[in-house]
C-alpha atoms as a PDB file:
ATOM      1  CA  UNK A   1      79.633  78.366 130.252  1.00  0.00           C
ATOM      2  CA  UNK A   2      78.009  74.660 130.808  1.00  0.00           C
ATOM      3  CA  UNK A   3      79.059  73.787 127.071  1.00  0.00           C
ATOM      4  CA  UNK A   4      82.669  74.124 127.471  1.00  0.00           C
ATOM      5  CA  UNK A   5      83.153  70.748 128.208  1.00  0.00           C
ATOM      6  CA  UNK A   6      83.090  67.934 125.325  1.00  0.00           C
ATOM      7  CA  UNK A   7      81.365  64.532 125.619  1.00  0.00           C
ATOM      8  CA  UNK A   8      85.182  63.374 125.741  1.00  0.00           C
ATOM      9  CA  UNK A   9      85.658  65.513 128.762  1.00  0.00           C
ATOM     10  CA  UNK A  10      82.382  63.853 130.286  1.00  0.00           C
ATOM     11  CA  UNK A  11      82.961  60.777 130.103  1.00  0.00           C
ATOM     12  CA  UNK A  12      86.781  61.094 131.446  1.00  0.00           C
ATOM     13  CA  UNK A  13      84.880  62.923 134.436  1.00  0.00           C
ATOM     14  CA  UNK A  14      82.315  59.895 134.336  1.00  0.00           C
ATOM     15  CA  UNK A  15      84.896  57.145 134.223  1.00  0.00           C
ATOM     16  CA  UNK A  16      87.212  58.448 137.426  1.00  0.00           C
ATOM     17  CA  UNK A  17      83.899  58.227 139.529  1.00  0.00           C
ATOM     18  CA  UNK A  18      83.901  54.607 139.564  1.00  0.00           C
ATOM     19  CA  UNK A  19      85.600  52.710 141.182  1.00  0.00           C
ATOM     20  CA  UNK A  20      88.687  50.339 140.274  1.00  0.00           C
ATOM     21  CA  UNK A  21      89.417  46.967 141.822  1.00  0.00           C
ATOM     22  CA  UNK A  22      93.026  45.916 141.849  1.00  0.00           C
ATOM     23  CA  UNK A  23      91.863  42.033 141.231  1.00  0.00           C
ATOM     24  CA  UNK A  24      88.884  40.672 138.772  1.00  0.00           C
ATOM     25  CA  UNK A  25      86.149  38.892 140.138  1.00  0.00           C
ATOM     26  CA  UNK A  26      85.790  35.007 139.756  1.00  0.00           C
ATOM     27  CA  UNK A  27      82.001  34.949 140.904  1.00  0.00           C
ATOM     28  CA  UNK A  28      81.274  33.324 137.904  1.00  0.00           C
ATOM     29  CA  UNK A  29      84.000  30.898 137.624  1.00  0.00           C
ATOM     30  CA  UNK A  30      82.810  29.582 141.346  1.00  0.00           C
ATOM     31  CA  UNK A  31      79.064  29.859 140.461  1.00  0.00           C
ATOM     32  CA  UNK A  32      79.773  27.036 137.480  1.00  0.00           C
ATOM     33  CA  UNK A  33      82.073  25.013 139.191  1.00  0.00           C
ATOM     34  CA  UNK A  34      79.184  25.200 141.403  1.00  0.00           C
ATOM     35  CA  UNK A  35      76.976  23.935 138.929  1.00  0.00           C
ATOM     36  CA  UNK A  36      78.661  21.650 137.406  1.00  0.00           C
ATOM     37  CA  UNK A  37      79.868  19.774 140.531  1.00  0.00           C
ATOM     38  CA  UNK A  38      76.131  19.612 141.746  1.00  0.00           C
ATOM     39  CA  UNK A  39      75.047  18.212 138.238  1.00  0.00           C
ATOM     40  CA  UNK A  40      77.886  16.639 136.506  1.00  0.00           C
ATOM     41  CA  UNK A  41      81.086  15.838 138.496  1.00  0.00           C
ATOM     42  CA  UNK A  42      81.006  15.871 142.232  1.00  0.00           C
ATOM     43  CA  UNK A  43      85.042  16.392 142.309  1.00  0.00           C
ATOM     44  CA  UNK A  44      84.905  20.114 141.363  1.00  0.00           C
ATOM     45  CA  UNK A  45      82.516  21.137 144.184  1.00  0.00           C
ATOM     46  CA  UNK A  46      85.128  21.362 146.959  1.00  0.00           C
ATOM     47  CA  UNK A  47      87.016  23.783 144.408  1.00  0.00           C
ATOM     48  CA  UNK A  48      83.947  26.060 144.302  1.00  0.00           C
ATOM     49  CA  UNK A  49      83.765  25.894 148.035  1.00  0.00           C
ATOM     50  CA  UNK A  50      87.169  26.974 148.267  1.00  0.00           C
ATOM     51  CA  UNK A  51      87.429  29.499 145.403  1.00  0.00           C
ATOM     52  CA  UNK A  52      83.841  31.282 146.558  1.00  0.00           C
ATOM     53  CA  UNK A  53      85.380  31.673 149.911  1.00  0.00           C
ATOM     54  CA  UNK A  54      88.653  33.373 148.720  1.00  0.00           C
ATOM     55  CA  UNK A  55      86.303  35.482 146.423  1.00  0.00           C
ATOM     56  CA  UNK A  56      83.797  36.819 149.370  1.00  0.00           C
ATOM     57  CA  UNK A  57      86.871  37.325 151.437  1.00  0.00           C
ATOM     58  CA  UNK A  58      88.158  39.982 148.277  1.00  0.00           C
ATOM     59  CA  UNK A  59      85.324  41.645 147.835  1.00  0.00           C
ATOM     60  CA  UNK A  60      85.012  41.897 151.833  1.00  0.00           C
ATOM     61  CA  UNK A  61      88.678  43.277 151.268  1.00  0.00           C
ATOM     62  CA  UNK A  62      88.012  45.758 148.635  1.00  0.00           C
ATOM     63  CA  UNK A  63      90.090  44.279 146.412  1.00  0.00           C
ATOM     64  CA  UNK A  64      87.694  42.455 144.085  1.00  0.00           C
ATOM     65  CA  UNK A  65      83.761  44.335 142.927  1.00  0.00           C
ATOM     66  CA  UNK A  66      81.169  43.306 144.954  1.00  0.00           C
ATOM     67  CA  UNK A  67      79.007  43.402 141.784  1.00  0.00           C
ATOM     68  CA  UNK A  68      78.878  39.704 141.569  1.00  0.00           C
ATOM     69  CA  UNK A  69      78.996  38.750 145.023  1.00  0.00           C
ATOM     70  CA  UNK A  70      75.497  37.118 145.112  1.00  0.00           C
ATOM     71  CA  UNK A  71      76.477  34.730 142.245  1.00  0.00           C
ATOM     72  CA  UNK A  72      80.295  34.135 144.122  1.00  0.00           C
ATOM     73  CA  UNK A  73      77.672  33.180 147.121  1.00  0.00           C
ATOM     74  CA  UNK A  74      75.282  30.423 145.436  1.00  0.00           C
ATOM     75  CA  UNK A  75      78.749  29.031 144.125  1.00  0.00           C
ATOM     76  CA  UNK A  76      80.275  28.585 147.704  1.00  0.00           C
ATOM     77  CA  UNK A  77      77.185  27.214 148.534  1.00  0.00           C
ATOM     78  CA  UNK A  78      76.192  24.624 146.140  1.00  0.00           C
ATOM     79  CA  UNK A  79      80.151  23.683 146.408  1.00  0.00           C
ATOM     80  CA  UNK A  80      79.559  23.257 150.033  1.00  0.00           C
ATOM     81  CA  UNK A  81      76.656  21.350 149.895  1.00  0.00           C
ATOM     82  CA  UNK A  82      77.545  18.800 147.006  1.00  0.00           C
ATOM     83  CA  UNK A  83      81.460  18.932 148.947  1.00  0.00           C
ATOM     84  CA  UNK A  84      79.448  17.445 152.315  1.00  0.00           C
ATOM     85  CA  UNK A  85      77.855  14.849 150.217  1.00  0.00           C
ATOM     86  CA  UNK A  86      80.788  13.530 148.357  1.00  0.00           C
ATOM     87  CA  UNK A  87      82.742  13.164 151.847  1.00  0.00           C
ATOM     88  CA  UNK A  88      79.175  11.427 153.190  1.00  0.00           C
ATOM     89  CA  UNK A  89      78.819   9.066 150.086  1.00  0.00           C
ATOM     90  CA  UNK A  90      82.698   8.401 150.312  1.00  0.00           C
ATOM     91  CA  UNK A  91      81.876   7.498 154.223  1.00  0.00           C
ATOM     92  CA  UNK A  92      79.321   5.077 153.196  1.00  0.00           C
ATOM     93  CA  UNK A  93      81.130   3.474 150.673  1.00  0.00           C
ATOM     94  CA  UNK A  94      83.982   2.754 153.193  1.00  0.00           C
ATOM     95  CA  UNK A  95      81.644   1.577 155.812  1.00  0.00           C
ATOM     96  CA  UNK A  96      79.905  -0.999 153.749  1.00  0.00           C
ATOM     97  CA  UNK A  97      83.376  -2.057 152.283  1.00  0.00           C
ATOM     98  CA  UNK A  98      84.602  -3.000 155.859  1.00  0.00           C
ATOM     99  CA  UNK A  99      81.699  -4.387 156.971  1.00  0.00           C
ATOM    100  CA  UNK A 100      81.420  -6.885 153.816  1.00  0.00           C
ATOM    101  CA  UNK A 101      84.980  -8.035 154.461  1.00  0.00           C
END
């Protein structure tokens, strides 16, 4: 009786185990804006920071896969990071502008 099912019943049975997420992830999306506002244009790294926070906070939701959560994470992070040196170098600039006038 264990052959009556078909490979196409199998992997119907297979494919209803896992699990569906209403949204898709953008892990990778923040991980190179990440990236490339580290390396090549500090502008995009406060849209990491902001777009890796809205990601962890779906996947903490349940409505995005917490598959890629790690790489969502080093996004938010490097965005963070390069987004608090921007606003420090911006600082700087203004303070040696006003104090040359």
């Amino acid at each position: 009786m264990a052959g009556q099912y078909s490979n196409q019943d199998r992997s119907a049975q297979d494919s209803s185990r896992a699990p569906s997420y209403p949204e898709p992830s953008q892990a990778t999306t923040v991980l190179v804006l990440g990236l490339l506002g580290m390396l090549v244009f500090p502008p995009l790294a406060p849209f990491a920071w902001a777009m890796g926070t809205q990601e962890l906070r779906a996947v903490d939701a349940g409505r995005r896969s917490p598959e890629n959560r790690q790489l969502a994470r080093v996004g938010q992070v490097l965005g963070a990071v390069m987004s608090l040196l921007l606003i420090l170098f911006v600082v700087l600039v203004f303070g040696l502008v006003l104090i040359s006038i």
